[in-house]
N, C-alpha and C. Protein backbone atom coordinates (compact mmCIF):
# COMPACT_ATOMS: atom_id res chain seq x y z
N UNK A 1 83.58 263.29 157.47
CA UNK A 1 84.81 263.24 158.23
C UNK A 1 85.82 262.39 157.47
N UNK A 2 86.60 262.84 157.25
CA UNK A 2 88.08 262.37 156.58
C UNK A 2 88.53 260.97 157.66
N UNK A 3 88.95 259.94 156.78
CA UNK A 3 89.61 258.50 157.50
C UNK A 3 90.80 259.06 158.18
N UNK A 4 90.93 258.56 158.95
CA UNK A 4 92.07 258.95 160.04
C UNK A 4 92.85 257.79 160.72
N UNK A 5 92.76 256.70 159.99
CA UNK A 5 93.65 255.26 160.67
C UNK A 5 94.84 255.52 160.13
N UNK A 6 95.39 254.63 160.01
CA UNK A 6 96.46 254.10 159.17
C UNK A 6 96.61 253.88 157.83
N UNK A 7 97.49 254.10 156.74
CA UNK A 7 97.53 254.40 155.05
C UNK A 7 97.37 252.48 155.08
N UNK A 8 96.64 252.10 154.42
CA UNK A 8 96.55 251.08 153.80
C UNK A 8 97.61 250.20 153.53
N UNK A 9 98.12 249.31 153.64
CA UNK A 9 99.01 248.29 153.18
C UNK A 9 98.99 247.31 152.46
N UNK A 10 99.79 246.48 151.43
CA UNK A 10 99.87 245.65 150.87
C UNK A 10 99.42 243.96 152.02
N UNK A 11 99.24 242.59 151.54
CA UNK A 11 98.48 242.55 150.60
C UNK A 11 96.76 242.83 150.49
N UNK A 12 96.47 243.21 149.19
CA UNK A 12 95.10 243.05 149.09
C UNK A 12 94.58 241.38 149.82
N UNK A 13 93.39 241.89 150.12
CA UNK A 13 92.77 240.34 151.01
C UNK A 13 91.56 240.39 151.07
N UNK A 14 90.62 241.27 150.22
CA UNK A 14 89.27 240.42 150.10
C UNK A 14 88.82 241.69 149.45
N UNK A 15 88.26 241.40 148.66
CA UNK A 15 87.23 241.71 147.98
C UNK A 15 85.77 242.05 147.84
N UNK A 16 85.47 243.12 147.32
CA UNK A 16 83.77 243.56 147.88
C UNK A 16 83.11 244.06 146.78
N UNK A 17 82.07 243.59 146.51
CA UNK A 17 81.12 244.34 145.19
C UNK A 17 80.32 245.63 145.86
N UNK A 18 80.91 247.00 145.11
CA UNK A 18 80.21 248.00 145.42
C UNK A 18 79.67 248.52 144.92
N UNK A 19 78.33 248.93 145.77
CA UNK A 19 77.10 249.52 145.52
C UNK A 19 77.51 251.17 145.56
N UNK A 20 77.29 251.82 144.47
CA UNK A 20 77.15 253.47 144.48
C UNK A 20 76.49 253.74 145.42
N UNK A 21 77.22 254.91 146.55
CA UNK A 21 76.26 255.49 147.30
C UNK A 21 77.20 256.29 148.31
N UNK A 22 76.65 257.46 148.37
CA UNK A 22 77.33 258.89 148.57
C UNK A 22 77.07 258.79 150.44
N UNK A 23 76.49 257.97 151.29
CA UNK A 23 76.93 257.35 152.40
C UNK A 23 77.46 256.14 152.68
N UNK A 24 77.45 255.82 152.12
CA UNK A 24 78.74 254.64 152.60
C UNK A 24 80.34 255.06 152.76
N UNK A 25 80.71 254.18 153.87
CA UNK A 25 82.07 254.69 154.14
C UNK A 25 82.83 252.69 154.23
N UNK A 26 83.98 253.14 153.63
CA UNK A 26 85.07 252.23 154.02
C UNK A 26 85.93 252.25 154.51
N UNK A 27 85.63 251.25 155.87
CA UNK A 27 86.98 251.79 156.64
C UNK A 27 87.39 250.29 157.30
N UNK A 28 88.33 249.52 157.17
CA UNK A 28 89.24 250.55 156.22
C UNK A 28 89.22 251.01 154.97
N UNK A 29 89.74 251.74 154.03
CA UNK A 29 89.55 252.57 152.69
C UNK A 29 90.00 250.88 152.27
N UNK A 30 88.99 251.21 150.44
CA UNK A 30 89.22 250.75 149.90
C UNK A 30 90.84 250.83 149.06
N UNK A 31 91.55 249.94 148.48
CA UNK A 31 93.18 250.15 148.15
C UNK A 31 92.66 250.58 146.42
N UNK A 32 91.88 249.76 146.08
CA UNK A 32 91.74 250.16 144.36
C UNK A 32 90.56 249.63 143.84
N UNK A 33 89.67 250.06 143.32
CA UNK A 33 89.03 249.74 142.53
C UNK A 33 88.70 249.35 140.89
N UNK A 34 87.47 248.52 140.84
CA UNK A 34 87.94 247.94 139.30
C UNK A 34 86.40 248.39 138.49
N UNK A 35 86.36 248.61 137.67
CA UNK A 35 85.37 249.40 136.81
C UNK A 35 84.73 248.11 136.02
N UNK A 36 83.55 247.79 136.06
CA UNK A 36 82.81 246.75 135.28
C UNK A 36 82.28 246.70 134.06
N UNK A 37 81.77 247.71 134.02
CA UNK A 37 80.69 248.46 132.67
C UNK A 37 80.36 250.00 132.25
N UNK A 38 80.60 250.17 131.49
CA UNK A 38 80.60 251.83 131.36
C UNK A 38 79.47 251.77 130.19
N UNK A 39 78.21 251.22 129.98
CA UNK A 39 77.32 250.84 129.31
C UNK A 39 76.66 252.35 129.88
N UNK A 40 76.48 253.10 131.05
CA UNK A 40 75.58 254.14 131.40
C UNK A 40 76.75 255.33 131.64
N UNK A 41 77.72 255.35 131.14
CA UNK A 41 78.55 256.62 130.82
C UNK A 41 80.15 255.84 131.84
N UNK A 42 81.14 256.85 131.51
CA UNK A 42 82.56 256.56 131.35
C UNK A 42 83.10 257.20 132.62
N UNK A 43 82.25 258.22 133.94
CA UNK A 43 82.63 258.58 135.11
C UNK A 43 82.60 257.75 136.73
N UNK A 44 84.10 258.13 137.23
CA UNK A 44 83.82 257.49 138.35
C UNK A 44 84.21 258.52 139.42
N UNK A 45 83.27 258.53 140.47
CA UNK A 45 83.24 259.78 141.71
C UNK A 45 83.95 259.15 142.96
N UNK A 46 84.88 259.00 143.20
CA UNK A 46 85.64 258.32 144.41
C UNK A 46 86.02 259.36 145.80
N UNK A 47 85.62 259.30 146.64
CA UNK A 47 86.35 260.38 148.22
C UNK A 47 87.49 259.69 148.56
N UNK A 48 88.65 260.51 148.20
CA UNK A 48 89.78 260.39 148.97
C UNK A 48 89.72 260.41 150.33
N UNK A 49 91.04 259.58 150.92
CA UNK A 49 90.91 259.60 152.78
C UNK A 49 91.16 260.70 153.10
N UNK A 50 91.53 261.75 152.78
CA UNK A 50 91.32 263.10 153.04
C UNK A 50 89.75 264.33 153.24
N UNK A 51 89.25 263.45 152.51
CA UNK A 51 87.85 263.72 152.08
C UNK A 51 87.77 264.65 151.32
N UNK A 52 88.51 264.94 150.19
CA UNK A 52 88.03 265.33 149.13
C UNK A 52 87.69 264.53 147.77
N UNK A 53 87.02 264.86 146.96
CA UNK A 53 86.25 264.23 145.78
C UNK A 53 87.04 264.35 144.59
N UNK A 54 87.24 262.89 144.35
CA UNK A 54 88.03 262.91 143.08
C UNK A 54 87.21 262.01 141.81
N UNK A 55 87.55 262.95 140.63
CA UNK A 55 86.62 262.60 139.20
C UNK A 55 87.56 261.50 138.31
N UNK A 56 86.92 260.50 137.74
CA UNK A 56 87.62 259.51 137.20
C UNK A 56 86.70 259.85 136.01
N UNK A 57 86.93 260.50 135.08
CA UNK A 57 86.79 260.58 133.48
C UNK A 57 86.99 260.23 132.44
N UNK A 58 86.28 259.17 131.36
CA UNK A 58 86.86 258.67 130.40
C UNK A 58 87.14 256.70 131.02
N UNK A 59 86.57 256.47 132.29
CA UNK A 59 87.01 255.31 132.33
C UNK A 59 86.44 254.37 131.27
N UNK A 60 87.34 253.39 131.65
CA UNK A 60 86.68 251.87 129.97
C UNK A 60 86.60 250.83 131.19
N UNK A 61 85.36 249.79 130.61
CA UNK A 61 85.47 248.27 131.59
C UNK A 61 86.96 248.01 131.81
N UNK A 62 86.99 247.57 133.22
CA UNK A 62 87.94 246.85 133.14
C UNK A 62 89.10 247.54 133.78
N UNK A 63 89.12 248.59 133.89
CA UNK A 63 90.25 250.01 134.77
C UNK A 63 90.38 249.34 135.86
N UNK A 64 91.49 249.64 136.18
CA UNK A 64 91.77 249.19 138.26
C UNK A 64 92.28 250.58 138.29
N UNK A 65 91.66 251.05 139.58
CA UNK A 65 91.97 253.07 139.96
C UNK A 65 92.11 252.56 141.27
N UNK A 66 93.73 253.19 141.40
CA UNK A 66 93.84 252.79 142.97
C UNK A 66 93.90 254.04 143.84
N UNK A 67 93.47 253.34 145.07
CA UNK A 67 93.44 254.55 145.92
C UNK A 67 94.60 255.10 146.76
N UNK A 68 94.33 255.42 148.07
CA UNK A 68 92.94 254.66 148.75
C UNK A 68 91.69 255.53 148.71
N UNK A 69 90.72 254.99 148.48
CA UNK A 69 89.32 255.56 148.73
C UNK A 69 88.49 255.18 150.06
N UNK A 70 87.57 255.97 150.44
CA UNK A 70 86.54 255.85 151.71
C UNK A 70 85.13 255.89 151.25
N UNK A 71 85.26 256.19 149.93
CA UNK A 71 83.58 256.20 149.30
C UNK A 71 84.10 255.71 148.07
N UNK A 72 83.02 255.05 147.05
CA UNK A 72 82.40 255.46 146.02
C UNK A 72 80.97 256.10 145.40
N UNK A 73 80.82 257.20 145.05
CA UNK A 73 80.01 258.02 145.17
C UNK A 73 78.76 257.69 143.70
N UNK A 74 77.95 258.09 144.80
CA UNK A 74 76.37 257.38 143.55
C UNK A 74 76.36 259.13 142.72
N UNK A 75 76.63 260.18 143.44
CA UNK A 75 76.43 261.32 142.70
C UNK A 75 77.30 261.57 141.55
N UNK A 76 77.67 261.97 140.75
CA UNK A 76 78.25 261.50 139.54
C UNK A 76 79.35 260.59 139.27
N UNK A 77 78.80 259.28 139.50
CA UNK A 77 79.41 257.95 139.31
C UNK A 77 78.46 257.43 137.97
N UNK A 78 78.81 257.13 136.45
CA UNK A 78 77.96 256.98 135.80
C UNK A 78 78.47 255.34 135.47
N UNK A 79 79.43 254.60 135.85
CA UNK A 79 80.20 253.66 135.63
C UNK A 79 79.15 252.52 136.94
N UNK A 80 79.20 251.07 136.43
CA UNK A 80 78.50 250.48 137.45
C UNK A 80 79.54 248.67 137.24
N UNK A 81 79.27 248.05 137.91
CA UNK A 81 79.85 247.13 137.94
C UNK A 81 81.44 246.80 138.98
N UNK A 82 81.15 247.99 139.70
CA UNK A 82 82.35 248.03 140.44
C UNK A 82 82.54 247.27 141.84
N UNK A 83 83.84 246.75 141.47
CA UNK A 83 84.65 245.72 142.55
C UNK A 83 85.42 246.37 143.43
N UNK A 84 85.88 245.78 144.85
CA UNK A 84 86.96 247.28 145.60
C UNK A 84 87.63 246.15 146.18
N UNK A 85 88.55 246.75 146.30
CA UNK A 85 89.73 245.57 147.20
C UNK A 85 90.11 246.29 148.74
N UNK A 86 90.37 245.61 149.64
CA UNK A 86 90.73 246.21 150.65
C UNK A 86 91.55 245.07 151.52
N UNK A 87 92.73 245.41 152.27
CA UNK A 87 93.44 244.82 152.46
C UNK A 87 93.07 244.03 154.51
N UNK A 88 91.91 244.66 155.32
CA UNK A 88 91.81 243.52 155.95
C UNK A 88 91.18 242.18 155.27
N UNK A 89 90.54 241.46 156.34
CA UNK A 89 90.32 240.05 156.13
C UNK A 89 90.20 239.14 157.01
């Protein structure tokens, strides 16, 4: 099911280390994420609040990909070390 609140707002306000995994949901959506290590390949699998699946290809440590997102996905997510920002708190 597609997020259905409210579009995200400025400021970011806390921070979360995320675990790959094709059930987890954020809600609220995460605003952007930050890429840690691309030591096990250069892809990142993110669900838009729409709920469709978007491919991040070619990422390098260190990328901030903003959203908003409601997942980050363990199914072809080959990137690990990832941080998410989200603006409650």
């Amino acid at each position: 099911m597609a997020y259905a609140g409210p579009m995200p707002a400025y400021p970011l306000k806390r921070c979360v280390e995320i675990t790959k995994s094709d059930g987890t949901s954020y809600d609220p959506p995460l605003i952007c994420v930050r890429v840690g290590s691309i030591a096990g390949g250069a892809v990142l699998e993110c669900l838009n609040v729409d709920g469709t699946a978007v491919t991040f290809d070619g990422c390098v440590a260190g990328d901030v990909i903003w959203g908003p997102f409601t997942k980050v996905m363990s199914t072809g997510t080959t990137v690990s070390g990832i941080v998410g920002w989200t603006n409650d708190g």
